[in-house]
Protein backbone atom coordinates (compact mmCIF):
# COMPACT_ATOMS: atom_id res chain seq x y z
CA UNK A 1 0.00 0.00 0.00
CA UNK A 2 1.16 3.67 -0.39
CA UNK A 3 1.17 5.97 2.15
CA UNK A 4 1.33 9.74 2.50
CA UNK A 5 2.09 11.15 6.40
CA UNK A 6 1.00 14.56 7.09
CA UNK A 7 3.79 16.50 8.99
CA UNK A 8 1.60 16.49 12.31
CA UNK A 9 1.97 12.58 12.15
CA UNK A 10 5.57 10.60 14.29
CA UNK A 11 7.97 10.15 12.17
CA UNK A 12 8.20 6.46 13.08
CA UNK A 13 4.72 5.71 11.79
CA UNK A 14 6.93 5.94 8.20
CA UNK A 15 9.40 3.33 9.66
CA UNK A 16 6.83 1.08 11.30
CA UNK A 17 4.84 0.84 7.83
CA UNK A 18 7.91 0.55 5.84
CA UNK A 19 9.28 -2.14 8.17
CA UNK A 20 5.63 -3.75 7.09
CA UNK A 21 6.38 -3.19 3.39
CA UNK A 22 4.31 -0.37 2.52
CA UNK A 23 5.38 2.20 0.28
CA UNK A 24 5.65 5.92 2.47
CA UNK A 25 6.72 9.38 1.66
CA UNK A 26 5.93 12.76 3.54
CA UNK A 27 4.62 15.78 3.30
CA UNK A 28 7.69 17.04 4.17
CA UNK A 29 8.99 15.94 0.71
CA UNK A 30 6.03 16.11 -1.43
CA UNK A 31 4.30 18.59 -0.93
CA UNK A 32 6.91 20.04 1.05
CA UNK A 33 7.36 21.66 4.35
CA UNK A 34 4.40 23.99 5.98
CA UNK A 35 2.23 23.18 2.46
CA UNK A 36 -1.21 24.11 2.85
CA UNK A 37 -3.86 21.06 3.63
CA UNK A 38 -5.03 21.57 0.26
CA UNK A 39 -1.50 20.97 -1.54
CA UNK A 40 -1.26 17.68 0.47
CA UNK A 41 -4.17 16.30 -0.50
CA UNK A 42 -4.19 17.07 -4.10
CA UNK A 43 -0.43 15.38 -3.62
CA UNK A 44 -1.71 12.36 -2.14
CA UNK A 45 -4.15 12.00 -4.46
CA UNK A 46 -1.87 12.71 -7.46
CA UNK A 47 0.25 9.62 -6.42
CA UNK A 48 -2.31 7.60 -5.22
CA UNK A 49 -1.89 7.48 -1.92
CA UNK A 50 -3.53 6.81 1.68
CA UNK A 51 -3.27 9.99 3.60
CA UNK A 52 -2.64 9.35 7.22
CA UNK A 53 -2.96 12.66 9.19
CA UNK A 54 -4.25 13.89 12.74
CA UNK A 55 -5.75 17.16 11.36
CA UNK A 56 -8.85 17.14 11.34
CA UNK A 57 -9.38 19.97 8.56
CA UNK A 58 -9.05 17.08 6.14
CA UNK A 59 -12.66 16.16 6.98
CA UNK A 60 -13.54 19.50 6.43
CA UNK A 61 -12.19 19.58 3.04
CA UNK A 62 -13.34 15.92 2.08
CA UNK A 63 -16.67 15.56 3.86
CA UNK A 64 -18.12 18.94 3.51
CA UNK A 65 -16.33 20.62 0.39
CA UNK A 66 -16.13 17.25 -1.33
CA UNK A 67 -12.49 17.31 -2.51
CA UNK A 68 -11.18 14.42 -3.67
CA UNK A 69 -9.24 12.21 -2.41
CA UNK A 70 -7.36 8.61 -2.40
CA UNK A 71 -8.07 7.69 0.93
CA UNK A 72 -7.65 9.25 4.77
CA UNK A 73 -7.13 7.98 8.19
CA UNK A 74 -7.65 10.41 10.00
CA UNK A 75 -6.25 9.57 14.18
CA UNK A 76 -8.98 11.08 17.07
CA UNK A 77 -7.13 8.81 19.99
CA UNK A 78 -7.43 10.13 23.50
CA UNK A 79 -3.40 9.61 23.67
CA UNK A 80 -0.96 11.09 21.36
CA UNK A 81 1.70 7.96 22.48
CA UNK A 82 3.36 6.24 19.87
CA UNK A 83 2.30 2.97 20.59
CA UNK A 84 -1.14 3.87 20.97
CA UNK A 85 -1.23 5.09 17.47
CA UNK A 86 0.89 2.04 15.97
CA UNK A 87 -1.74 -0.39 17.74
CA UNK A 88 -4.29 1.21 15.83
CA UNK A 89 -2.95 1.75 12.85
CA UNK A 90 -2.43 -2.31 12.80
CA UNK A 91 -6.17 -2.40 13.50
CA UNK A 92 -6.88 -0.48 10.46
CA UNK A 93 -4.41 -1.82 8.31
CA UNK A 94 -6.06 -5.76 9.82
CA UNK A 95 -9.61 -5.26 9.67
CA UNK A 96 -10.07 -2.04 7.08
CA UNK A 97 -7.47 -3.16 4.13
CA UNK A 98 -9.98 -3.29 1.55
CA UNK A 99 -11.49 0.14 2.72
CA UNK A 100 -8.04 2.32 2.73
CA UNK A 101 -9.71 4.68 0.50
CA UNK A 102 -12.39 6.05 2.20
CA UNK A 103 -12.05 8.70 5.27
CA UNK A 104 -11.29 6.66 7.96
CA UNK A 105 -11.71 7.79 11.69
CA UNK A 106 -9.69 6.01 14.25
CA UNK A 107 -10.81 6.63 17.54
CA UNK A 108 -9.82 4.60 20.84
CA UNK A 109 -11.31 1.51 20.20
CA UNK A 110 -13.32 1.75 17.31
CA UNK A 111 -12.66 3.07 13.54
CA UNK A 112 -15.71 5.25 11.67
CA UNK A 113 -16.02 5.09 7.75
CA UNK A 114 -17.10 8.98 6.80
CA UNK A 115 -18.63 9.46 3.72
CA UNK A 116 -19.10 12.96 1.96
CA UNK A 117 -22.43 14.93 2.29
CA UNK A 118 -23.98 15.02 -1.06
């Protein structure tokens, strides 16, 4: 799978899915540094990649403006810890493969599908 981490998102999320095969870049390289939430998307999409972020103005631009996309997961944990966040990103990755690109919430415990408003 292909992967695109916003800058907001650990740096060893890119090692932990690259350890697990996945191709990863960041938005530190492409779009580049302090790019506006617009330029990653359109980036992601452009290369066809699974946006994983923890900004939550990517719902704002997907759900309610309807910009396209290649897929989100978007992290809402209680706990910014590392481990916490690699735990459910292997929950995702498990249980949601064939749904990587929709919007994904990840929440403790539980992982929301968004759709758009039409």
């Amino acid at each position: 799978m292909r992967f695109l981490l916003d800058e907001n998102v650990d740096a060893r999320t890119a090692t932990y899915l690259r350890a697990a095969g996945h191709d990863v870049t960041t938005a530190q390289d492409d779009p580049g540094m302090g790019s506006q939430d617009t330029e990653v998307l359109a980036a992601a999409l452009n290369d066809r990649r699974v946006l994983v972020t923890n900004d939550t103005d990517f719902g704002e631009l997907i759900l309610r403006r309807g910009l396209p996309h290649s897929g989100v997961i978007l992290f809402r944990l209680q706990t910014n810890a590392f481990a916490a966040k690699q735990a459910a990103l292997e929950l995702v990755l498990r249980d949601y493969s064939d749904r990587l690109s929709e919007f994904l919430v990840v929440m403790d415990g539980r992982v929301r599908v968004r759709r758009p408003r039409r």
